[in-house]
N, C-alpha and C. Protein backbone atom coordinates (compact mmCIF):
# COMPACT_ATOMS: atom_id res chain seq x y z
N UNK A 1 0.84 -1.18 0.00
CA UNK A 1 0.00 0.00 0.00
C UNK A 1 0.89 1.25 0.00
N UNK A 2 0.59 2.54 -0.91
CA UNK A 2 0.98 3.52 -0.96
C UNK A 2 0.90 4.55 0.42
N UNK A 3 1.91 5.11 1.08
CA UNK A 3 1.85 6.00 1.51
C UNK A 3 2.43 7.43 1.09
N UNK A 4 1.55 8.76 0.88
CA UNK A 4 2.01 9.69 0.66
C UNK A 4 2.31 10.92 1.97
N UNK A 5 3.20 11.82 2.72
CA UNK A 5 2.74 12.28 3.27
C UNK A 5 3.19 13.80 2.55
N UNK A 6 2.50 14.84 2.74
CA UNK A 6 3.17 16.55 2.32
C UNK A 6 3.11 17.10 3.11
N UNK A 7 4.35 18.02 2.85
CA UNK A 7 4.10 19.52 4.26
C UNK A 7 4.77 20.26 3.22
N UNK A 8 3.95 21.28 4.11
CA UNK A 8 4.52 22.91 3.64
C UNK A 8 4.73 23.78 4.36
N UNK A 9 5.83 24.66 3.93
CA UNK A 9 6.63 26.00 4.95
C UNK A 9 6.62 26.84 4.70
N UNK A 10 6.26 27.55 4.96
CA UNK A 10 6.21 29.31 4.65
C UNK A 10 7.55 29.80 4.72
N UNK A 11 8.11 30.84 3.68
CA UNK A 11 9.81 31.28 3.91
C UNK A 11 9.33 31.99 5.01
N UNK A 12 10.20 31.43 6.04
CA UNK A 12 10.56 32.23 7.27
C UNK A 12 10.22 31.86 8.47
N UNK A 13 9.53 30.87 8.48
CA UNK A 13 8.49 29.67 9.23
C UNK A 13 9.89 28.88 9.64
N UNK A 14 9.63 28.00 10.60
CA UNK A 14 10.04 27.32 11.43
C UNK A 14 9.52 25.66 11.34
N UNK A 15 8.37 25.49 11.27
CA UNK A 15 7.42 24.90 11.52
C UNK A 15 7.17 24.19 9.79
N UNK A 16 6.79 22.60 9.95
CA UNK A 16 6.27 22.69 8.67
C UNK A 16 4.52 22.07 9.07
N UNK A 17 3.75 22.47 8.09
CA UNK A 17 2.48 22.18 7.99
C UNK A 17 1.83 20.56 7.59
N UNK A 18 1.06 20.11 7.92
CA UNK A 18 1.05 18.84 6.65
C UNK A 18 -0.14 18.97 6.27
N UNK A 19 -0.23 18.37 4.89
CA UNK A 19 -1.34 18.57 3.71
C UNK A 19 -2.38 17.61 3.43
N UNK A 20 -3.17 17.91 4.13
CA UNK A 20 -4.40 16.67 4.35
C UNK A 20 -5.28 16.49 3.27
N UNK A 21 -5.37 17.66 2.43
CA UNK A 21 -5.80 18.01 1.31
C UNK A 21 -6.21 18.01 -0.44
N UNK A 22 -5.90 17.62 -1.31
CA UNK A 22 -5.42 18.35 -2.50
C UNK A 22 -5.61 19.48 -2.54
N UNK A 23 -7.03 20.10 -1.75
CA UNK A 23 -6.89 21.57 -2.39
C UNK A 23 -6.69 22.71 -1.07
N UNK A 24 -5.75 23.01 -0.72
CA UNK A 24 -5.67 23.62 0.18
C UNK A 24 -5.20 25.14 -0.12
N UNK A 25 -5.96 26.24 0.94
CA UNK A 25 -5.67 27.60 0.10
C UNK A 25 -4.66 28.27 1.42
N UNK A 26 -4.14 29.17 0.57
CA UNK A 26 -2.75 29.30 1.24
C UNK A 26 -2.59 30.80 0.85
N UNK A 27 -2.26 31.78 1.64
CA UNK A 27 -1.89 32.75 2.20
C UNK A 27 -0.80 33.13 0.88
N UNK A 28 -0.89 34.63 0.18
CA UNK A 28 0.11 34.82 -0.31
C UNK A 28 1.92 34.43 0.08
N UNK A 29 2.59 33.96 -0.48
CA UNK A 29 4.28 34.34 -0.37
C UNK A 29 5.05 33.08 -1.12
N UNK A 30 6.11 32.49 -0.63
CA UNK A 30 7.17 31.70 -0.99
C UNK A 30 6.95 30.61 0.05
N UNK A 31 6.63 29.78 -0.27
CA UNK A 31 6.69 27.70 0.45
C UNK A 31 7.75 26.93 -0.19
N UNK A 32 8.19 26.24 0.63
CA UNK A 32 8.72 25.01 0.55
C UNK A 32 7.54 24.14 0.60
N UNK A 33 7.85 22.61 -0.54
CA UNK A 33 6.42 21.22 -0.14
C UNK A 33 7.92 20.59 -0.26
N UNK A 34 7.54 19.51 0.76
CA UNK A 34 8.09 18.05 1.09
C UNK A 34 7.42 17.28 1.05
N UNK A 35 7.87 15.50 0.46
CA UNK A 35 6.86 15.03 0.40
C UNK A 35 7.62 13.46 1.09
N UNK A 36 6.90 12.78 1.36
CA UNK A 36 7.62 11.14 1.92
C UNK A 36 6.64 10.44 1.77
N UNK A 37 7.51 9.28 1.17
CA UNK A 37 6.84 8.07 0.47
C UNK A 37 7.19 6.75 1.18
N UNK A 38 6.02 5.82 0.95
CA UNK A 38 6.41 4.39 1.08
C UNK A 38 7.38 3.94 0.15
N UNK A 39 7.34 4.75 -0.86
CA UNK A 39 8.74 3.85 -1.96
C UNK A 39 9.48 4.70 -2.00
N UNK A 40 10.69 4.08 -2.71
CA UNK A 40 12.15 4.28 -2.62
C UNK A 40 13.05 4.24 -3.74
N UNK A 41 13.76 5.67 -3.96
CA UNK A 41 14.72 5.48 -5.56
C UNK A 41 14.01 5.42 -6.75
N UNK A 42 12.65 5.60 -6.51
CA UNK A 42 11.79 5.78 -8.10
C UNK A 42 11.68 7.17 -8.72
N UNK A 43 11.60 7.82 -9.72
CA UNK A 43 11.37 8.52 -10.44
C UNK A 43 10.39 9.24 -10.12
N UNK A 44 9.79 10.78 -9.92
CA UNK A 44 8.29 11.23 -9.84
C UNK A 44 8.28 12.61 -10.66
N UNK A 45 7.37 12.58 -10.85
CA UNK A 45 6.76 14.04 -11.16
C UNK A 45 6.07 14.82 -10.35
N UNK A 46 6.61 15.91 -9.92
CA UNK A 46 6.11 16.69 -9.07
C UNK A 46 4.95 17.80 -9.67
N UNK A 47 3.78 17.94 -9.72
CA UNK A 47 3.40 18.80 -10.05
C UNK A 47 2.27 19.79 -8.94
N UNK A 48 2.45 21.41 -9.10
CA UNK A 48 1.62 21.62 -8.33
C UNK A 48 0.80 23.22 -8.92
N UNK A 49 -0.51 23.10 -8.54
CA UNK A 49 -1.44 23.47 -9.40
C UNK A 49 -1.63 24.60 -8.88
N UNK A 50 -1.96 25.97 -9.39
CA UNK A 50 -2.38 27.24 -8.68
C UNK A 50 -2.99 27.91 -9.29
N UNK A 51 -4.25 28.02 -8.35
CA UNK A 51 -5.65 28.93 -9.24
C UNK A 51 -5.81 30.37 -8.39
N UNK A 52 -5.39 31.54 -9.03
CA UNK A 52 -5.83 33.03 -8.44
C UNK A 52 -7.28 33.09 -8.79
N UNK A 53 -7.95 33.34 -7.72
CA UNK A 53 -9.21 33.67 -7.51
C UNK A 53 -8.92 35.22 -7.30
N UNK A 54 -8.16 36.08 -7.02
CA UNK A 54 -8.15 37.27 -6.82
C UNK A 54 -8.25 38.15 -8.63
N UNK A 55 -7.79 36.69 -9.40
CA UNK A 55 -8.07 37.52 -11.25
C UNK A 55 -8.94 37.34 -11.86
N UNK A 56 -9.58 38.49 -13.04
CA UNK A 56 -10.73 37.73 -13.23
C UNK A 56 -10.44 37.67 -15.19
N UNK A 57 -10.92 37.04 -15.45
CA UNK A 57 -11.04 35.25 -14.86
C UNK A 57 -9.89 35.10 -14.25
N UNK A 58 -10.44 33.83 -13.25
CA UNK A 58 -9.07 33.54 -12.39
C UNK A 58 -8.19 32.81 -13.28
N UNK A 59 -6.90 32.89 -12.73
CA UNK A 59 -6.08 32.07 -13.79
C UNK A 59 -5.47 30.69 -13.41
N UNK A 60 -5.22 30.25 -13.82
CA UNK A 60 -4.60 28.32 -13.41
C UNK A 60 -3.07 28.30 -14.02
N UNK A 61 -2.17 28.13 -12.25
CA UNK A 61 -0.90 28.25 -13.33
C UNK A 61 -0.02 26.30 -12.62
N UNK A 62 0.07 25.93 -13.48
CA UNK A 62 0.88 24.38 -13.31
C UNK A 62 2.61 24.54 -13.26
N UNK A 63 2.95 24.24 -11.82
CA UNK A 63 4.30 23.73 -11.95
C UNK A 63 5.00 22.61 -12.19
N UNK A 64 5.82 21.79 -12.88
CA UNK A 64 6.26 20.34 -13.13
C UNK A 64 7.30 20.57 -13.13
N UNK A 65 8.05 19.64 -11.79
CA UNK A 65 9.46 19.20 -11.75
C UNK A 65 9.71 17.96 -11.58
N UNK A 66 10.61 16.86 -12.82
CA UNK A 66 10.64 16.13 -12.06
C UNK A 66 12.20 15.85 -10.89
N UNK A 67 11.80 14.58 -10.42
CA UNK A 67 12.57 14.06 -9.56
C UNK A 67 13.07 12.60 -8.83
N UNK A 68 13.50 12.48 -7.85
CA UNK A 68 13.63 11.27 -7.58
C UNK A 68 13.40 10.51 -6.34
N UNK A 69 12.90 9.67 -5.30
CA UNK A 69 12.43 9.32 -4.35
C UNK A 69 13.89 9.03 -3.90
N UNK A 70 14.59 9.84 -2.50
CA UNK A 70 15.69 9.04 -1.98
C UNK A 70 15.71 8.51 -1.37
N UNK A 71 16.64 7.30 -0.93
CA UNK A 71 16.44 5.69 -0.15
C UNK A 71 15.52 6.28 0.67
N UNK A 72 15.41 7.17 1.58
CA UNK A 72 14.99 7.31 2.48
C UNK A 72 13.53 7.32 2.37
N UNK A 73 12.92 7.41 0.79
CA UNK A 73 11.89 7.76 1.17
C UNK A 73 11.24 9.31 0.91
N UNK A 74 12.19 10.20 1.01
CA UNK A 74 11.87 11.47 0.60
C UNK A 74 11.97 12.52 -1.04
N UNK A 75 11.10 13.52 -1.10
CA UNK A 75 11.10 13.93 -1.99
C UNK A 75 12.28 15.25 -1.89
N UNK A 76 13.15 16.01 -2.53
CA UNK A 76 13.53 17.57 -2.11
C UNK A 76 12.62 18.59 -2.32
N UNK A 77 12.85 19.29 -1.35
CA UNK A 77 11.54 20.07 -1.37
C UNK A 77 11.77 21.53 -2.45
N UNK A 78 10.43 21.99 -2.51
CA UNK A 78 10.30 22.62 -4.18
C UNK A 78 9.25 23.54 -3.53
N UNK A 79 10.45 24.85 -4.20
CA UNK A 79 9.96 26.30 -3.64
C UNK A 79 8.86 26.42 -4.87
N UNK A 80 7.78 27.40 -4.31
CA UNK A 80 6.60 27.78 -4.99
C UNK A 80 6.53 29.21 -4.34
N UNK A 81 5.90 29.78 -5.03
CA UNK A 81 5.20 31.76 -4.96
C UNK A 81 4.35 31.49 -4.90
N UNK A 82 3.30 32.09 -4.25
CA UNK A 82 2.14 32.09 -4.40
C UNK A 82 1.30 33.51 -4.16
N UNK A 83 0.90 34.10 -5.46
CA UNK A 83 0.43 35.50 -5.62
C UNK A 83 -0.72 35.83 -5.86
N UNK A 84 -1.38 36.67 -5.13
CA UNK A 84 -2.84 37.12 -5.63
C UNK A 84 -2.83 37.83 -6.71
């Protein structure tokens, strides 16, 4: 069985969050996401989705990085903006 877990950090934060979610709304600025997996050393695609509701029409913007699961289990974490 798959386990996924995510968190996210606000630049300047201390603390990371975890993401119970897919769609979770988030406060303008700069995050770090981390992610940890049941598997190990595989290949992924990171992608992460962002809809401004503050534009009109709102706009939908897609980030894709890929990457790689290390032994451990973890993803590196992948800065995002997030702007009204």
């Amino acid at each position: 069985m798959e386990n996924w877990e995510f968190r996210l950090q606000k630049e300047g934060d201390r603390s990371w969050l975890p993401l119970e979610s897919p769609d979770v709304e988030i406060l303008e600025g700069r995050y770090r996401v981390i992610a940890r997996s049941s598997r190990v050393n595989e290949p992924v695609e990171i992608r992460i989705t962002h809809q401004s509701t503050e534009e009109f029409p709102p706009k939908r913007r897609v980030m894709k990085r890929s990457g790689r699961i290390s032994p451990q289990g973890a993803i590196a974490s992948v800065v995002i903006s997030a702007s009204n």
